[in-house]
Protein backbone atom coordinates (compact mmCIF):
# COMPACT_ATOMS: atom_id res chain seq x y z
CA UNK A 1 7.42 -22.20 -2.36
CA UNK A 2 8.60 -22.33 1.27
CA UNK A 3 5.74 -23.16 3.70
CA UNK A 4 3.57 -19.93 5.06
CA UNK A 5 4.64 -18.05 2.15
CA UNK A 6 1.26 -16.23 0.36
CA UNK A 7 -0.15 -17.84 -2.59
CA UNK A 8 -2.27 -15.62 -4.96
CA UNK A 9 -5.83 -16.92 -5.20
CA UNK A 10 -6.74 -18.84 -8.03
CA UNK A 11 -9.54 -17.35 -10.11
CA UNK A 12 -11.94 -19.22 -12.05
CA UNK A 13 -13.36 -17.28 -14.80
CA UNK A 14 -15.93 -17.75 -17.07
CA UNK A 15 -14.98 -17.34 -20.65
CA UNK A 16 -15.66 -13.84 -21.78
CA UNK A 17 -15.02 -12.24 -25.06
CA UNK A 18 -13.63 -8.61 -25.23
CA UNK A 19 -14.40 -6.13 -27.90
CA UNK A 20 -11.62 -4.03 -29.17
CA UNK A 21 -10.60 -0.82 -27.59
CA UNK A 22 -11.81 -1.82 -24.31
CA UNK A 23 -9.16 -0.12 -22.35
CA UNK A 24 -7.87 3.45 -22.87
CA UNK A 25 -5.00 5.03 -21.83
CA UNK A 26 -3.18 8.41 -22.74
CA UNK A 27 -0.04 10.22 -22.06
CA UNK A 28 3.54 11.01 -22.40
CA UNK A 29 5.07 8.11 -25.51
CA UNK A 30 8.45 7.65 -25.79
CA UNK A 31 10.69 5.65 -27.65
CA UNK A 32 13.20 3.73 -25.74
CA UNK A 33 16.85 3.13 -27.52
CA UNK A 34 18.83 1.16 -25.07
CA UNK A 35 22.25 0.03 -25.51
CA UNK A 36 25.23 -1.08 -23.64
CA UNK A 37 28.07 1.71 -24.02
CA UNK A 38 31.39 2.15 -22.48
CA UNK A 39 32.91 4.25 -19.70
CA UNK A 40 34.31 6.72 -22.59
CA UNK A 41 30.64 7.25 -23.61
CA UNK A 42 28.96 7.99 -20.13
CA UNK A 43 31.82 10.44 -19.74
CA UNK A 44 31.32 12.46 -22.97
CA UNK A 45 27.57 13.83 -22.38
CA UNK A 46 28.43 13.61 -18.17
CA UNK A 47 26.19 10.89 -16.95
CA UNK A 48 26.21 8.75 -13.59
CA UNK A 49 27.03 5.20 -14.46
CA UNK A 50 23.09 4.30 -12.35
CA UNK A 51 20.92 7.84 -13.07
CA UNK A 52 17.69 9.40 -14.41
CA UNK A 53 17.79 12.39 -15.48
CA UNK A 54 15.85 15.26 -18.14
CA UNK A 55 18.12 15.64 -21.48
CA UNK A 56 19.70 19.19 -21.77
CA UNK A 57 21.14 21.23 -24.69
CA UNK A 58 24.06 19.18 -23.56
CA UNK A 59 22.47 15.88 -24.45
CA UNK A 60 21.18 17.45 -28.01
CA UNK A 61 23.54 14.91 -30.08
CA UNK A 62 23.60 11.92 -27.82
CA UNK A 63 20.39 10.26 -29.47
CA UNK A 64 21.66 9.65 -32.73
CA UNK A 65 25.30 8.95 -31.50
CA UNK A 66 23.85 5.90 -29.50
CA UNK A 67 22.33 4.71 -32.71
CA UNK A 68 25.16 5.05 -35.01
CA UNK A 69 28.15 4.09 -32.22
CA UNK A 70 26.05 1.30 -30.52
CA UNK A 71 23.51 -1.82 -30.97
CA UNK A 72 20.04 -0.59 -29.53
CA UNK A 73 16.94 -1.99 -29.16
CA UNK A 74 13.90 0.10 -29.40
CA UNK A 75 11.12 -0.13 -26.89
CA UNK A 76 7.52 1.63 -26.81
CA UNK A 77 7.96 3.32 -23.56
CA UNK A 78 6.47 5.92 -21.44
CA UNK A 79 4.74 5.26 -18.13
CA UNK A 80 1.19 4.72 -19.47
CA UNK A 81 2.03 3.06 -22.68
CA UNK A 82 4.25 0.49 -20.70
CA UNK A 83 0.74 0.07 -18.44
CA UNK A 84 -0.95 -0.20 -21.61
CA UNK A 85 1.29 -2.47 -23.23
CA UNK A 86 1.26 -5.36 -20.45
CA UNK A 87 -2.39 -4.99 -20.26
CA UNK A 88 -2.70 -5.83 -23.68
CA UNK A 89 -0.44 -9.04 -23.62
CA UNK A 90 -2.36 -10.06 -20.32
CA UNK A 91 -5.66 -9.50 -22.34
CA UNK A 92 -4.27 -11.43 -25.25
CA UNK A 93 -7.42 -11.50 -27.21
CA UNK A 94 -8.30 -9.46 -29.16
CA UNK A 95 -5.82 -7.82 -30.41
CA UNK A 96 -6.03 -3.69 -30.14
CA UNK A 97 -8.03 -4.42 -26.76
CA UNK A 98 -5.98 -1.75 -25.63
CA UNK A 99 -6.51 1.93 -27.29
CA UNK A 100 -3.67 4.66 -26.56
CA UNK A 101 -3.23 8.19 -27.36
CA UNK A 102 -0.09 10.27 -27.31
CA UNK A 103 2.05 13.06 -28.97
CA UNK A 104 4.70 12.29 -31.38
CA UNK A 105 7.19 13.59 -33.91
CA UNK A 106 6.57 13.15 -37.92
CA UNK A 107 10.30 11.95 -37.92
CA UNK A 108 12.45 8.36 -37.93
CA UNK A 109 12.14 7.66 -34.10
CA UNK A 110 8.29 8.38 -35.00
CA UNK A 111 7.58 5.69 -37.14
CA UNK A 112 9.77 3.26 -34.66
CA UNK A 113 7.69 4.22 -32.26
CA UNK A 114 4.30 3.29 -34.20
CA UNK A 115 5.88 -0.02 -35.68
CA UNK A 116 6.67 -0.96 -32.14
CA UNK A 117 3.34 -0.67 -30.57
CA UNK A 118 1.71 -2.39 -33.68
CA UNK A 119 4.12 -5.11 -32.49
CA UNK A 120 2.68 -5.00 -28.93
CA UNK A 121 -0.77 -5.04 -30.53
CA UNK A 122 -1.59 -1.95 -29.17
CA UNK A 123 -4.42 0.34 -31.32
CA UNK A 124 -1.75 3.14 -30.97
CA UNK A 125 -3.52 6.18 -32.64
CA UNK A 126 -0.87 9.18 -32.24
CA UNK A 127 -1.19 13.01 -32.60
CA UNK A 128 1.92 13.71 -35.19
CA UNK A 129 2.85 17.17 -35.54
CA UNK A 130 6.32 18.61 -36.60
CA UNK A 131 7.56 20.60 -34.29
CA UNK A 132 9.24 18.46 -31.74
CA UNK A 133 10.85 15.16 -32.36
CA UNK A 134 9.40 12.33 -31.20
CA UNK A 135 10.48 11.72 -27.22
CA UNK A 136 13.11 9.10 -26.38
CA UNK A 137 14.73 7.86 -23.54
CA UNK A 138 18.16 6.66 -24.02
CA UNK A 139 18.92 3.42 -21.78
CA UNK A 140 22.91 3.71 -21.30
CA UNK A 141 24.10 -0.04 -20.08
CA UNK A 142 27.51 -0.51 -18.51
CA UNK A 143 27.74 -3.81 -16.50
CA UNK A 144 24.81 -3.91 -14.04
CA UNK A 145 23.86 -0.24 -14.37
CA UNK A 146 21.88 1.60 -16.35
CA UNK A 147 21.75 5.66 -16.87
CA UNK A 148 18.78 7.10 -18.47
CA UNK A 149 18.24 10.46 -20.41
CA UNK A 150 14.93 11.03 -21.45
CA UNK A 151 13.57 13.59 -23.59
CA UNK A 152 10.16 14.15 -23.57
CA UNK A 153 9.97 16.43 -26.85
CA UNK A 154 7.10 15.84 -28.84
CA UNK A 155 4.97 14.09 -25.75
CA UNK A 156 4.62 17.32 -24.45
CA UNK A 157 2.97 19.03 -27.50
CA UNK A 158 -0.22 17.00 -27.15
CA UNK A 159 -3.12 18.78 -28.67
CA UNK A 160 -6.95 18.77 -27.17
CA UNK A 161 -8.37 20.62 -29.67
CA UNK A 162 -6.25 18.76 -32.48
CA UNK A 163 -6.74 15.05 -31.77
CA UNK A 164 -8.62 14.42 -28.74
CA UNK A 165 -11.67 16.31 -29.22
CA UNK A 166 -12.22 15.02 -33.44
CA UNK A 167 -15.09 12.52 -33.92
CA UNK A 168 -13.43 9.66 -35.03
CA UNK A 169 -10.85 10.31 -31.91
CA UNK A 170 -13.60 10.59 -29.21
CA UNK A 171 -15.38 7.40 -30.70
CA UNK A 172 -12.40 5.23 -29.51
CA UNK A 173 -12.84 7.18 -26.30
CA UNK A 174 -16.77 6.28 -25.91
CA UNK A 175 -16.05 2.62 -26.69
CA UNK A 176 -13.67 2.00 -23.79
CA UNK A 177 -15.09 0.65 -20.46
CA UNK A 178 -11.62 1.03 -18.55
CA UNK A 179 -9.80 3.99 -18.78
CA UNK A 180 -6.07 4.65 -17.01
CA UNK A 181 -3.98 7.82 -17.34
CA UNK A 182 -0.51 8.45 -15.63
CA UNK A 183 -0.50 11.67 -13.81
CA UNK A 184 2.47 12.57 -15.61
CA UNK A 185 0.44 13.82 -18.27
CA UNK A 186 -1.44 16.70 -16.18
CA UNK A 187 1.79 18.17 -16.78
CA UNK A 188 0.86 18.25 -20.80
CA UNK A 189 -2.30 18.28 -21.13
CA UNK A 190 -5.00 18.77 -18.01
CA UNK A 191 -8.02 19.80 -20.12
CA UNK A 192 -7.83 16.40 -21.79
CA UNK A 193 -7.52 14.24 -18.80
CA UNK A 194 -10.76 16.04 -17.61
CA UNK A 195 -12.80 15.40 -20.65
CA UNK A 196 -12.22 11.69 -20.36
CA UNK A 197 -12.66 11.64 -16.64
CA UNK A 198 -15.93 13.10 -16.98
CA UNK A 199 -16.99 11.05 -19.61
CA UNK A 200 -15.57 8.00 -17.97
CA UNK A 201 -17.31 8.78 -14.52
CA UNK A 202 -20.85 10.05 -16.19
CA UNK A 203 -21.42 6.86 -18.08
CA UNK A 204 -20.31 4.94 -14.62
CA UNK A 205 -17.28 3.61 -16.10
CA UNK A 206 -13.83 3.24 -14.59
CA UNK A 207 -11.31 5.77 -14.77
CA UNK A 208 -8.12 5.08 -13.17
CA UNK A 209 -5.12 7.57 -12.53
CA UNK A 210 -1.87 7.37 -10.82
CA UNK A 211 0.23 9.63 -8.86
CA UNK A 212 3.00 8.87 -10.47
CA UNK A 213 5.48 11.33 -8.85
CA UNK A 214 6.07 13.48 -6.09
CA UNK A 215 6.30 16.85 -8.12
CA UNK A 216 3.10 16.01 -9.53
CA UNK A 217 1.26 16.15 -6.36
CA UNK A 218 3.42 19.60 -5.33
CA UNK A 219 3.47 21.52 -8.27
CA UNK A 220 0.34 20.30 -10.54
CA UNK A 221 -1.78 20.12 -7.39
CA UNK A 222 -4.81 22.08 -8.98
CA UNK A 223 -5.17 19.89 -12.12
CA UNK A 224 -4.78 16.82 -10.30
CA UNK A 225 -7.62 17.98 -7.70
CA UNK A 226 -9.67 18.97 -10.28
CA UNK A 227 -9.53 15.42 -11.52
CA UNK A 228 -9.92 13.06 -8.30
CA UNK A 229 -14.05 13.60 -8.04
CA UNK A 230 -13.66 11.31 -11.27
CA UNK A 231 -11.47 8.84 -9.49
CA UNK A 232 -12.43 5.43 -9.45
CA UNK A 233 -9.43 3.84 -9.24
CA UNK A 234 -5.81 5.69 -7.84
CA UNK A 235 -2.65 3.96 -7.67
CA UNK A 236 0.81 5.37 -6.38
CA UNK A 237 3.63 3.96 -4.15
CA UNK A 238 5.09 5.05 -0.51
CA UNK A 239 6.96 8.26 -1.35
CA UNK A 240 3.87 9.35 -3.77
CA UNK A 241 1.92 8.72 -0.77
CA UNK A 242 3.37 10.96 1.54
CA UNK A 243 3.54 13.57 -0.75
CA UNK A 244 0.25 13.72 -1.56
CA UNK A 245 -0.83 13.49 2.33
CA UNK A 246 1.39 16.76 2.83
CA UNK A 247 0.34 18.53 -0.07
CA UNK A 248 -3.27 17.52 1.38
CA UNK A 249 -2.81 18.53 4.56
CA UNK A 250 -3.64 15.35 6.06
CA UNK A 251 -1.45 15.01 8.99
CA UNK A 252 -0.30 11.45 9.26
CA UNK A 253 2.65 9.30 7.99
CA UNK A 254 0.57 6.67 8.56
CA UNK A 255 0.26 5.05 4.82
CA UNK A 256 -2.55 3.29 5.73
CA UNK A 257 -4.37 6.40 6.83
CA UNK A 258 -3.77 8.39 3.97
CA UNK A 259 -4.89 5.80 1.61
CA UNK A 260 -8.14 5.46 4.10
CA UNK A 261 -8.52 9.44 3.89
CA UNK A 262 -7.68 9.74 -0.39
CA UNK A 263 -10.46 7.06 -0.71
CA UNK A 264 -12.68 9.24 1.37
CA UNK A 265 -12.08 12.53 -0.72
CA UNK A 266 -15.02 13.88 -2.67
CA UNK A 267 -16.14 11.64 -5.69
CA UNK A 268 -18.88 12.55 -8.35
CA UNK A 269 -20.26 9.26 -9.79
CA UNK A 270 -21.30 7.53 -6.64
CA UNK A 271 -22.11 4.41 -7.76
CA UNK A 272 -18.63 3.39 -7.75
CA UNK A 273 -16.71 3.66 -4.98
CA UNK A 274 -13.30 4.68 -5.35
CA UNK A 275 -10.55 2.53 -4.63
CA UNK A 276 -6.94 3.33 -3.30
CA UNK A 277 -3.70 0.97 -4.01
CA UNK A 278 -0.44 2.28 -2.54
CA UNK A 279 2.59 -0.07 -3.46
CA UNK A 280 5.65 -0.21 -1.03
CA UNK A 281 8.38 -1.74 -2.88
CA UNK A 282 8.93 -5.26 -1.56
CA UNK A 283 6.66 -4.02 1.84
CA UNK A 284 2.85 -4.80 2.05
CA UNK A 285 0.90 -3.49 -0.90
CA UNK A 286 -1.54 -1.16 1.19
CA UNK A 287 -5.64 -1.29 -0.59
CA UNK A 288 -8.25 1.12 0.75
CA UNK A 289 -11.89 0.84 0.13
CA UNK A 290 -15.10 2.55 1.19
CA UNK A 291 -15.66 -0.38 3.82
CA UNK A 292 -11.62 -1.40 4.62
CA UNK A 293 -7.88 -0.60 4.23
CA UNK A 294 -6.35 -4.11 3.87
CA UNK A 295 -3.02 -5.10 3.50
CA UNK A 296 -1.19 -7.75 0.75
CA UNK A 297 2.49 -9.04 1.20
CA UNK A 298 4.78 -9.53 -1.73
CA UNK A 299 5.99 -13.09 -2.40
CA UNK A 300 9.84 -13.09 -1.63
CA UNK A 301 11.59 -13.85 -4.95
CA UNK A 302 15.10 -14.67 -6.03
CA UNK A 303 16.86 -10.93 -6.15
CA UNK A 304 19.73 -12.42 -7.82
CA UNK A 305 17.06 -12.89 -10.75
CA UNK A 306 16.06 -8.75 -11.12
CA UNK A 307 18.80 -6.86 -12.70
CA UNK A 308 16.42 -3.95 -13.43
CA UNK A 309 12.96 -2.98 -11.61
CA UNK A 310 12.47 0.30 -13.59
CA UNK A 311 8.75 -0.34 -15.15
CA UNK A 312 7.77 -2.87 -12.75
CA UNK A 313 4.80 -0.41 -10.95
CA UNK A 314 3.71 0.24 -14.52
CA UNK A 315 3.21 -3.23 -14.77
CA UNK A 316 1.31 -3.82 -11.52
CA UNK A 317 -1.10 -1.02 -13.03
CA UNK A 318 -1.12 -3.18 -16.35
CA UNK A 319 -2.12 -5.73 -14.76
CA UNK A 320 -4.77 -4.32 -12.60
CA UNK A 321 -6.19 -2.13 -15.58
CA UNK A 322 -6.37 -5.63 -17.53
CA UNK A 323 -8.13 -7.30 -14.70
CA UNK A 324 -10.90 -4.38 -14.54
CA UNK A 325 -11.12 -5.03 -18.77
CA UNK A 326 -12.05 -8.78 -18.36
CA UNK A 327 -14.47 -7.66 -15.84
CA UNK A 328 -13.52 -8.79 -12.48
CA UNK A 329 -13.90 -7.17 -9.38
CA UNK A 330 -11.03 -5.22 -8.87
CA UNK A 331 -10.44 -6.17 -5.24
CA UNK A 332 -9.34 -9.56 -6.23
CA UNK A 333 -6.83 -8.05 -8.46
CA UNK A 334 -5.90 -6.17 -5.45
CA UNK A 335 -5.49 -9.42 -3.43
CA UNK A 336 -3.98 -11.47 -6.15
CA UNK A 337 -0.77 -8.50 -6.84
CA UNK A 338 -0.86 -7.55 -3.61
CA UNK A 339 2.02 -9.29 -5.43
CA UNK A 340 2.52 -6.74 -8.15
CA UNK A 341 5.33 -4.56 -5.81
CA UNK A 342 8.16 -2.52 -7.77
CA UNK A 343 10.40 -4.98 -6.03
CA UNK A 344 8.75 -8.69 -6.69
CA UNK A 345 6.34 -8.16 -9.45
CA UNK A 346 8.33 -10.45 -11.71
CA UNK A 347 7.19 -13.17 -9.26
CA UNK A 348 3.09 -12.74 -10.43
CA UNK A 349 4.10 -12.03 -13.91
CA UNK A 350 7.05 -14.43 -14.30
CA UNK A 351 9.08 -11.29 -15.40
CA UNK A 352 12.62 -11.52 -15.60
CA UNK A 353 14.61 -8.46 -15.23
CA UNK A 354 17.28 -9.48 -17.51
CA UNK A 355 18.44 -6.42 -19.56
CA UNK A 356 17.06 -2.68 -18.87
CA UNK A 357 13.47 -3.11 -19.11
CA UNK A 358 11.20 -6.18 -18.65
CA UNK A 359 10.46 -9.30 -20.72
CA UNK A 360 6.99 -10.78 -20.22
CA UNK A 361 7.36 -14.68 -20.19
CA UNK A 362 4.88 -16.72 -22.58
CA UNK A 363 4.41 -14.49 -24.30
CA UNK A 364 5.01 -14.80 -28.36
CA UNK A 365 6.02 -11.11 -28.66
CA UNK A 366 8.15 -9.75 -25.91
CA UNK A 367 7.29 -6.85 -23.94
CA UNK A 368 9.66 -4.52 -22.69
CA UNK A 369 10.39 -1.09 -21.55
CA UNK A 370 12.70 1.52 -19.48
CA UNK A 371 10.95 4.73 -19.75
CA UNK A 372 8.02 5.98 -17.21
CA UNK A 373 7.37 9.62 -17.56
């Protein structure tokens, strides 16, 4: 490590035993099938070579072509299962620490999907219904590039009423003492994000949500507002950011100043403060709390070692959501990932971005992913 480069604090814990189902998380699962193909193939369904896009009618057959043409590798994805996921092998012990919820299909990809997470040692506990296929994303690898078709299917016929809301459902729910949800999923299902908020925030435990896109803070503005009281924790990068300051009407491009004024929007459960973390790529990760908005700098890393970023700010938010779960204080998770950028993460982790997705280092099973919707 060159000299005056930042080193991440080293944190000397006490031993401390987790219970199961610790840390919740829900929203949109997806099963990742990624392969490398050829040009023929890209030029078949009309994809970019280095793209993300929605599957059309178009893309209908592609799916099962890549698995019958091609070698794939299946992947739990989806952006809060892949936060889920790497908060689970950070955790390590116990096993099904980590609780998630989701919609998929009663179909093939379906039970991939549920093998997969059992691998990850996730307590995956799925609402299956049988009228949309379980959602995929289909990683497309030619040489260094990667073009993804997702197709969100089945995550977007979760059910409330169905699966949330039954006893033995809401249990797991009550048990957790961390909870995380991509905002992604106010786009399926708003009422449910609310019910856990609310329990979350009036038994004074941490709820956590990200921003996850731009459109999200445009177009699902009401949902998401009606959720932030219940805030404790909100994580997005730069371009999330701004959008939300717009949509907010906050008038500044100043990134610290809109994470100063989100932490200073309305919250219910007092006791906690809420806390703001705006990544910015391989620029300062930006931290706002009620007394401060500090700064963190990424460690510089070897680029010719990251082939693929995509899932890396799911995997900052892994990590922070596992730090909260052990029970420290999240600021120091703050300070330590200050390293955890989009760009660099692979530096705190160890990651190395060697095929589409990420493989965590150490760790017995690996961990990776492409998908973050």
């Amino acid at each position: 490590m060159a000299a005056g480069e930042p080193q991440a604090k080293k944190l000397k814990l006490e031993p401390k035993q987790l219970s199961e189902n610790v840390l919740f998380g829900m929203g949109n699962p997806l099963l990742d099938i990624c392969a490398v193909v050829d040009k023929d193939f890209l030029d078949k369904y009309g994809l970019k070579p280095n793209d993300q896009i929605l599957a059309e009618e178009k893309h209908k057959e592609l799916f099962e072509e890549l698995v019958k043409k091609f070698k794939v590798e299946y992947h739990a994805g989806g952006s809060t299962q892949n936060s889920v996921k790497v908060a689970q092998w950070m955790i390590q012990n116990p096993y099904k620490a980590a609780t998630f919820f989701g919609c998929i299909g009663k179909d093939k990809f379906g039970e991939i999907l549920k093998k997969k997470a059992e691998e990850a040692h996730v307590d995956a506990h799925y609402y299956e219904q049988s009228e949309e296929p379980t959602g995929t994303c289909a990683a497309c690898i030619t040489s260094d590039n990667r073009s993804l078709v997702a197709n969100l299917a089945a995550a977007n016929c979760y059910k409330k009423e169905k699966h949330l809301d039954l006893e033995k459902n809401w249990k797991l729910v009550e048990k957790a003492k961390v909870y995380y949800i991509a905002g992604f999923f106010l786009t399926v299902s708003p009422e449910a994000v609310l019910k856990v908020a609310t329990q979350a925030s009036a038994n004074n435990k941490i709820f956590s949500l990200n921003l996850s896109a731009p459109f999200i803070s445009q177009f699902y503005k009401e949902p998401m507002m009606k959720v932030m009281p219940y805030v404790d924790v909100l994580f997005g990068n730069e371009t999330e950011a701004a959008t939300f300051a717009r949509e907010q009407g906050f008038e500044t491009e100043d990134i610290k100043e809109i994470a100063r004024k989100t932490q200073a929007l309305p919250k219910v459960n007092t006791k906690r403060q809420r806390i703001v973390i705006f990544t910015q790529g391989k620029e300062d990760t930006v931290m706002a709390t009620e007394n401060e908005v500090t700064t963190f700098p990424v460690l510089v890393s070897d680029q010719s070692e990251i082939v693929d970023t995509n899932g890396a700010g799911d995997a900052f938010v892994g990590a922070c959501t596992s730090d909260s779960g052990i029970g420290l204080e999240l600021k120091l998770a703050g300070t330590e990932g200050a390293l955890f950028s989009r760009e660099n993460c692979c530096c705190v982790f160890k990651m190395i971005f060697e095929e589409s997705g990420f493989s965590l280092e150490k760790s017995k099973d690996s961990s990776k992913s492409s998908s973050g919707v």
